[in-house]
C-alpha atoms as a PDB file:
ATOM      1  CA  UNK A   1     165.571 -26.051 -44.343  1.00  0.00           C
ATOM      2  CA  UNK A   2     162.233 -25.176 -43.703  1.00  0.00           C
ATOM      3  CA  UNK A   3     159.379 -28.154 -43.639  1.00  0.00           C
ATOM      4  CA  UNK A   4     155.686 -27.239 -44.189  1.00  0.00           C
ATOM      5  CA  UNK A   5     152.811 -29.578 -43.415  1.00  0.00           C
ATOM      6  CA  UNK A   6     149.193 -29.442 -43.718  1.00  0.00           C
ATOM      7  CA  UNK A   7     146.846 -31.071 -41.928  1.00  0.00           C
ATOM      8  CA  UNK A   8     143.168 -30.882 -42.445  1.00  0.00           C
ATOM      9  CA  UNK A   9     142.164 -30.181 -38.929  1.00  0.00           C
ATOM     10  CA  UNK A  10     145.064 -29.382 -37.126  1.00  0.00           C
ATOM     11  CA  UNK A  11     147.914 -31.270 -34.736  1.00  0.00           C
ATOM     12  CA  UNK A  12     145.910 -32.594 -31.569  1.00  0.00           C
ATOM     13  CA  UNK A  13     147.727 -30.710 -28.864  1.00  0.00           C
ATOM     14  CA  UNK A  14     150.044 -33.140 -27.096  1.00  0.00           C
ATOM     15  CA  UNK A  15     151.888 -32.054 -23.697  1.00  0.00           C
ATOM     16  CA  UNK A  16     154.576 -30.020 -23.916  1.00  0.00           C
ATOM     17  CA  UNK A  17     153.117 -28.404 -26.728  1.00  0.00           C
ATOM     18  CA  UNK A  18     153.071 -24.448 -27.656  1.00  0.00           C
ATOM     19  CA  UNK A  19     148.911 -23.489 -28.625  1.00  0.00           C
ATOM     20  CA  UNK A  20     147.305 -19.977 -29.524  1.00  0.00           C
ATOM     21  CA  UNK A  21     144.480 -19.132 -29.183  1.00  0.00           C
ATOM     22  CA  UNK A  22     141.911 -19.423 -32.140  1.00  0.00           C
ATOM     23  CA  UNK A  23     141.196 -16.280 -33.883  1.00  0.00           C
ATOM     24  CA  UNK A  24     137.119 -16.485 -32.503  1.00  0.00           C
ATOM     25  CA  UNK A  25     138.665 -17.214 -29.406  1.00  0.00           C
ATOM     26  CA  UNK A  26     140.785 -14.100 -29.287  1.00  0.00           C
ATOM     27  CA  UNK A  27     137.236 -11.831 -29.584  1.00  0.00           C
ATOM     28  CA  UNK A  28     135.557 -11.972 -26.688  1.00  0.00           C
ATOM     29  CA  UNK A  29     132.472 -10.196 -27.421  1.00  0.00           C
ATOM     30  CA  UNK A  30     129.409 -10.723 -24.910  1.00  0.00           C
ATOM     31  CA  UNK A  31     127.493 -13.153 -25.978  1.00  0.00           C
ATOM     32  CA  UNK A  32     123.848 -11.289 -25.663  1.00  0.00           C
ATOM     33  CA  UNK A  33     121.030 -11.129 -28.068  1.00  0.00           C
ATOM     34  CA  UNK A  34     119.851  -7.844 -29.339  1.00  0.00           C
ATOM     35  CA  UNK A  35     117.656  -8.570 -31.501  1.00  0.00           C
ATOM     36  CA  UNK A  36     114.905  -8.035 -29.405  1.00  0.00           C
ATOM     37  CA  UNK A  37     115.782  -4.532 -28.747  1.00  0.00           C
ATOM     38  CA  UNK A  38     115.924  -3.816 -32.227  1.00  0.00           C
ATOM     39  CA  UNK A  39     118.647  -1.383 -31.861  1.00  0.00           C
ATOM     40  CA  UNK A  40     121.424  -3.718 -33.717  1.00  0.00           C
ATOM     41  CA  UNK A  41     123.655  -3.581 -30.866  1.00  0.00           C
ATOM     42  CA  UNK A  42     123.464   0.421 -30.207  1.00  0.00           C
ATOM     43  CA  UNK A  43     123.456   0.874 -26.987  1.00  0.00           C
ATOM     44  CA  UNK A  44     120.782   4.241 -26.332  1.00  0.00           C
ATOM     45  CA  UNK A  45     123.464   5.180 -23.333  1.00  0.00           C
ATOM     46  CA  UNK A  46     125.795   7.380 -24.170  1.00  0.00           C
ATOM     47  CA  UNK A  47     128.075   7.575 -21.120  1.00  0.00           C
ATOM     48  CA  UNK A  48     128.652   3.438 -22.222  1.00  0.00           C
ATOM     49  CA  UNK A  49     132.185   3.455 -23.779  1.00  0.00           C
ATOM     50  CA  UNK A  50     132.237  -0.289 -24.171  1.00  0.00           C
ATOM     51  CA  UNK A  51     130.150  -0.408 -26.901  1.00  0.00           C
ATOM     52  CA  UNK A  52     130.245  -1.873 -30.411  1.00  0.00           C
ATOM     53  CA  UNK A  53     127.561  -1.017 -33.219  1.00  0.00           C
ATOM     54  CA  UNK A  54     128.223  -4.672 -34.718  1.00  0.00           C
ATOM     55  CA  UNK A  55     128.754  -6.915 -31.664  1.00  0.00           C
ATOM     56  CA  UNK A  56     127.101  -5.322 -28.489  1.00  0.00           C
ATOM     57  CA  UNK A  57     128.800  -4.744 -25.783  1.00  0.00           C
ATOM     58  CA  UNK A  58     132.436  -5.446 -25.782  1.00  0.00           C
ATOM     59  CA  UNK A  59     134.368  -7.479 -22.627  1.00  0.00           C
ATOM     60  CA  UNK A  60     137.626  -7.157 -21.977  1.00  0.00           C
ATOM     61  CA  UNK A  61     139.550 -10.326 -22.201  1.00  0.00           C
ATOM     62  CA  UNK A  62     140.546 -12.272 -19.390  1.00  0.00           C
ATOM     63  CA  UNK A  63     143.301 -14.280 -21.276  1.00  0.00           C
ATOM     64  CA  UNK A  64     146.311 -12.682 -22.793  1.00  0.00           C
ATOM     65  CA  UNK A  65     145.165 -13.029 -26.738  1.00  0.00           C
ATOM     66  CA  UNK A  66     148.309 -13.241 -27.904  1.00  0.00           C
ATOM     67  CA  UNK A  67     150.585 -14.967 -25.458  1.00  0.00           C
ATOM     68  CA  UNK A  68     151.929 -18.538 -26.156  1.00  0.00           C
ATOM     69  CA  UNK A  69     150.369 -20.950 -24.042  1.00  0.00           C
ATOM     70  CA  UNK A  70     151.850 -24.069 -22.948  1.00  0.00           C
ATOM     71  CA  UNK A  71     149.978 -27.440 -22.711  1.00  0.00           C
ATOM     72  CA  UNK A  72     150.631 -29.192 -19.129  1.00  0.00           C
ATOM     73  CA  UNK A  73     147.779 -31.795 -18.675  1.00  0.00           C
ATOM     74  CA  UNK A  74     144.660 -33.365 -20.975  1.00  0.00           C
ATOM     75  CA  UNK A  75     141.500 -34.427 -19.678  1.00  0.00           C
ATOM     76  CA  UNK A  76     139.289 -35.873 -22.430  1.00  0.00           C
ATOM     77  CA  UNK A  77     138.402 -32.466 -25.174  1.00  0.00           C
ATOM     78  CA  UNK A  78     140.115 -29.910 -22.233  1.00  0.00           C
ATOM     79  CA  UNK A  79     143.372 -28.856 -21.984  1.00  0.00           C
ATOM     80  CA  UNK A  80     145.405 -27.452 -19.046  1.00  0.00           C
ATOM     81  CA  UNK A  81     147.426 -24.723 -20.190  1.00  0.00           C
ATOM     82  CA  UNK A  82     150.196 -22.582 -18.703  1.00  0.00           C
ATOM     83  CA  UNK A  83     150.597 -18.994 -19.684  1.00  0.00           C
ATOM     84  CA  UNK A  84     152.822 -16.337 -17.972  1.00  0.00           C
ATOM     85  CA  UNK A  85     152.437 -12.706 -17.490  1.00  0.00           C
ATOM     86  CA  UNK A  86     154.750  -9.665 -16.523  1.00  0.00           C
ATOM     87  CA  UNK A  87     154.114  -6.007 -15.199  1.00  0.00           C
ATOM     88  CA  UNK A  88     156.175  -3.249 -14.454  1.00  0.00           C
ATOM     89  CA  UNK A  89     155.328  -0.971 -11.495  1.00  0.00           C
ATOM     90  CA  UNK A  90     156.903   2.480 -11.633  1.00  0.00           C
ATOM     91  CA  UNK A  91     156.596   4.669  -8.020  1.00  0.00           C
ATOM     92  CA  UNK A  92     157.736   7.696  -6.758  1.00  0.00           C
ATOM     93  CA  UNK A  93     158.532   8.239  -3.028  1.00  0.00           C
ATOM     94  CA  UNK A  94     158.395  11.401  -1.238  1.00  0.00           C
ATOM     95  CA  UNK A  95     161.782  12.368  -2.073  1.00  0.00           C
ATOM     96  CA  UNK A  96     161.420  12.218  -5.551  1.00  0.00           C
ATOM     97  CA  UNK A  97     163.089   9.023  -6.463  1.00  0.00           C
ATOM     98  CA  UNK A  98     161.626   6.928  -8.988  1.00  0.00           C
ATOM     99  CA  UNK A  99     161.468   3.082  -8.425  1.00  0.00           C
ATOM    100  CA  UNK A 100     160.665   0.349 -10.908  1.00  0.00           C
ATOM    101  CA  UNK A 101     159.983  -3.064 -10.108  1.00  0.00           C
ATOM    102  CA  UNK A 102     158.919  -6.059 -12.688  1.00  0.00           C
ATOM    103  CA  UNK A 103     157.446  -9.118 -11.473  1.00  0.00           C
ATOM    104  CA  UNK A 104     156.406 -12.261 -13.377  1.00  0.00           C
ATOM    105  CA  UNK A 105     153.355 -14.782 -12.417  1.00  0.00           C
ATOM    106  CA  UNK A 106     152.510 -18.181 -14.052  1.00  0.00           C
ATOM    107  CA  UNK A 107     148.324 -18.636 -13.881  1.00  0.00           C
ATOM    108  CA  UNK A 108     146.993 -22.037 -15.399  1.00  0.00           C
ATOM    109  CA  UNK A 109     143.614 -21.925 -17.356  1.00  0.00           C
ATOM    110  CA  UNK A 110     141.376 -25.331 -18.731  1.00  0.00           C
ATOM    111  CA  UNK A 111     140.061 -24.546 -22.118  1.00  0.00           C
ATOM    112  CA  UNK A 112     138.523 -26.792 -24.517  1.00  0.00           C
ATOM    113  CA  UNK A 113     140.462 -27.999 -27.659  1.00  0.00           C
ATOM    114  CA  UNK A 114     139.220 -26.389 -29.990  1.00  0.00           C
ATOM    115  CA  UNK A 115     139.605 -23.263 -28.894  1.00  0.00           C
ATOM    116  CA  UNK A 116     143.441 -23.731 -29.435  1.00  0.00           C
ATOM    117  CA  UNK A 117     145.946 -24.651 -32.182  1.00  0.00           C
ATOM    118  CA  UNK A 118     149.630 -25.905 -32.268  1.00  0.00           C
ATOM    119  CA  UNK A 119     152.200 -23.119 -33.542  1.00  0.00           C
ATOM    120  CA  UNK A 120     155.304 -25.434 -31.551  1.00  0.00           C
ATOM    121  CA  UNK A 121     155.308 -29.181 -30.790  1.00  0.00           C
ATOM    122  CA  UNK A 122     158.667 -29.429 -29.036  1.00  0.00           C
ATOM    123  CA  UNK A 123     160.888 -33.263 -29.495  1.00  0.00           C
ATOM    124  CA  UNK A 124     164.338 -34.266 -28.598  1.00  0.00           C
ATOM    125  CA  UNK A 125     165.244 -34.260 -32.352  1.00  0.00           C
ATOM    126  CA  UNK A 126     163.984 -29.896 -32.398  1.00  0.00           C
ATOM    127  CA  UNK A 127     166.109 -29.503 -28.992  1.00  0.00           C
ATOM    128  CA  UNK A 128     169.090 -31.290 -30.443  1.00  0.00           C
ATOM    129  CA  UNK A 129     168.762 -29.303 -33.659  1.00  0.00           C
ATOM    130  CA  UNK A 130     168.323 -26.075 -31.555  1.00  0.00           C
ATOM    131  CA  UNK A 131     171.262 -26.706 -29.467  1.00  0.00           C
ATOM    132  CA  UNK A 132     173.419 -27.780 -32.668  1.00  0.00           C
ATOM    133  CA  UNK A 133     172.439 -24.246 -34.562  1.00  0.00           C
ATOM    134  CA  UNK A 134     172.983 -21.825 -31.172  1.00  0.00           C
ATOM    135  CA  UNK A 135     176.865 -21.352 -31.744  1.00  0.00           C
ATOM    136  CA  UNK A 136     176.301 -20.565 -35.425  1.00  0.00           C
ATOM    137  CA  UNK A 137     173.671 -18.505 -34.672  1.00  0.00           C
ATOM    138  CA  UNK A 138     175.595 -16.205 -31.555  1.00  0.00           C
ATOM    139  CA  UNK A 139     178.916 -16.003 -34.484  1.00  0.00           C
ATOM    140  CA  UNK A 140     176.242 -14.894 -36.739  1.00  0.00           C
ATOM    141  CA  UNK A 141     174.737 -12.191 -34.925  1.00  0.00           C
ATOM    142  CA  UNK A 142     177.749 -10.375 -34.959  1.00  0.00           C
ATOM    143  CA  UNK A 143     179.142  -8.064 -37.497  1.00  0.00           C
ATOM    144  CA  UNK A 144     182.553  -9.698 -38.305  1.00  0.00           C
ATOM    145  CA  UNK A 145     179.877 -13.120 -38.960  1.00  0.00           C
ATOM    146  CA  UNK A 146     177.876 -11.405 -41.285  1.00  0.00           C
ATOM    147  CA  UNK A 147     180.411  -9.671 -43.289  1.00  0.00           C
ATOM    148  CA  UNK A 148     182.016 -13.739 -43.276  1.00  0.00           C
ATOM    149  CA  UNK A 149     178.375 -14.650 -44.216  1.00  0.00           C
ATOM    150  CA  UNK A 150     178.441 -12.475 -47.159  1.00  0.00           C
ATOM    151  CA  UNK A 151     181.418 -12.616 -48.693  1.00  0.00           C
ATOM    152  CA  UNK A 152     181.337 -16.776 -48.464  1.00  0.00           C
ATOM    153  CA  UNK A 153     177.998 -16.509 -49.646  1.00  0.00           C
ATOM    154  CA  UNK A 154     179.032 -17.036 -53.543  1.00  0.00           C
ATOM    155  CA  UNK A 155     181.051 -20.051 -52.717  1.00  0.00           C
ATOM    156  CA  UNK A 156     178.664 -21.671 -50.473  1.00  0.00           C
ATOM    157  CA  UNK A 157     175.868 -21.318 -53.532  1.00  0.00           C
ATOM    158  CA  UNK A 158     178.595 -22.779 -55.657  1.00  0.00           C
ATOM    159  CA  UNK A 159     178.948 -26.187 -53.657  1.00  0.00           C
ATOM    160  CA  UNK A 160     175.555 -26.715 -52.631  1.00  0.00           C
ATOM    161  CA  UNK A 161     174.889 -26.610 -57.086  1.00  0.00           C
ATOM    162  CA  UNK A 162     177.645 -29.207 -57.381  1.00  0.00           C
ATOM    163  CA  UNK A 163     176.149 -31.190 -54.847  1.00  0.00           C
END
């Protein structure tokens, strides 16, 4: 079953929770005026690369803009969040063999509230449910439990009617 709320402004962020950024928050686009140049953002360089003809010059973002963050701490409208990232480092040594190594870091960032919405608010009752669904997911995920999945299907549409 699937439950859909809607609240006017959003779930206030709670520890523990899962936030994304906010879509104006994902853009980060500098922030200076251009109006006075009277160029509408052009930039009259043409070795600049960065450039956009509607927003100026363009920064690259310091925050993964699509990563999950995770809320750790609240201090009046900031939050503490958690986020994770990953590379992969491929090298070759002199006698040709290629190496690959991955690592994994953890960086912490404050950012202000509304800058960030709930997409996971994690209780004990979505654990418990979570925990209860993982065997019938892992038979599911296999061939012989879908072809059980569909041929039951008919009879399982049949009782939940009569119910």
């Amino acid at each position: 079953h699937l439950l859909i709320s809607y609240e006017p402004n959003g779930m206030s962020p709670k520890r523990d929770d899962v936030v994304a950024l906010e879509s104006f928050a994902r853009r980060p686009f500098d922030q200076v005026n251009n109006s006075s140049g009277g160029d509408s953002g052009r930039s009259n360089n043409n070795n600049n690369t960065n450039t956009s003809s509607n927003f100026g010059n363009v920064i690259s973002p310091i925050l993964p803009t699509l990563s999950p963050f995770l809320v750790i701490d609240m201090k009046g409208s900031y939050l503490l969040l958690e986020y994770a990232t990953s590379r992969t480092v491929t090298s070759v040594d002199r006698l040709g063999n290629i190496k690959s190594s991955r690592w994994e870091r953890t960086h912490r960032v404050r950012i202000h509230r509304n800058s960030v919405f709930v997409i996971e608010r994690r209780t004990l009752l979505d654990v418990a449910g979570n925990i209860a669904r993982l065997p019938g997911d892992i038979v599911l995920s296999t061939t012989v439990g879908q072809e059980i999945a569909e041929a039951s299907a008919p009879v399982v549409a049949g009782a939940l009617e009569l119910m």
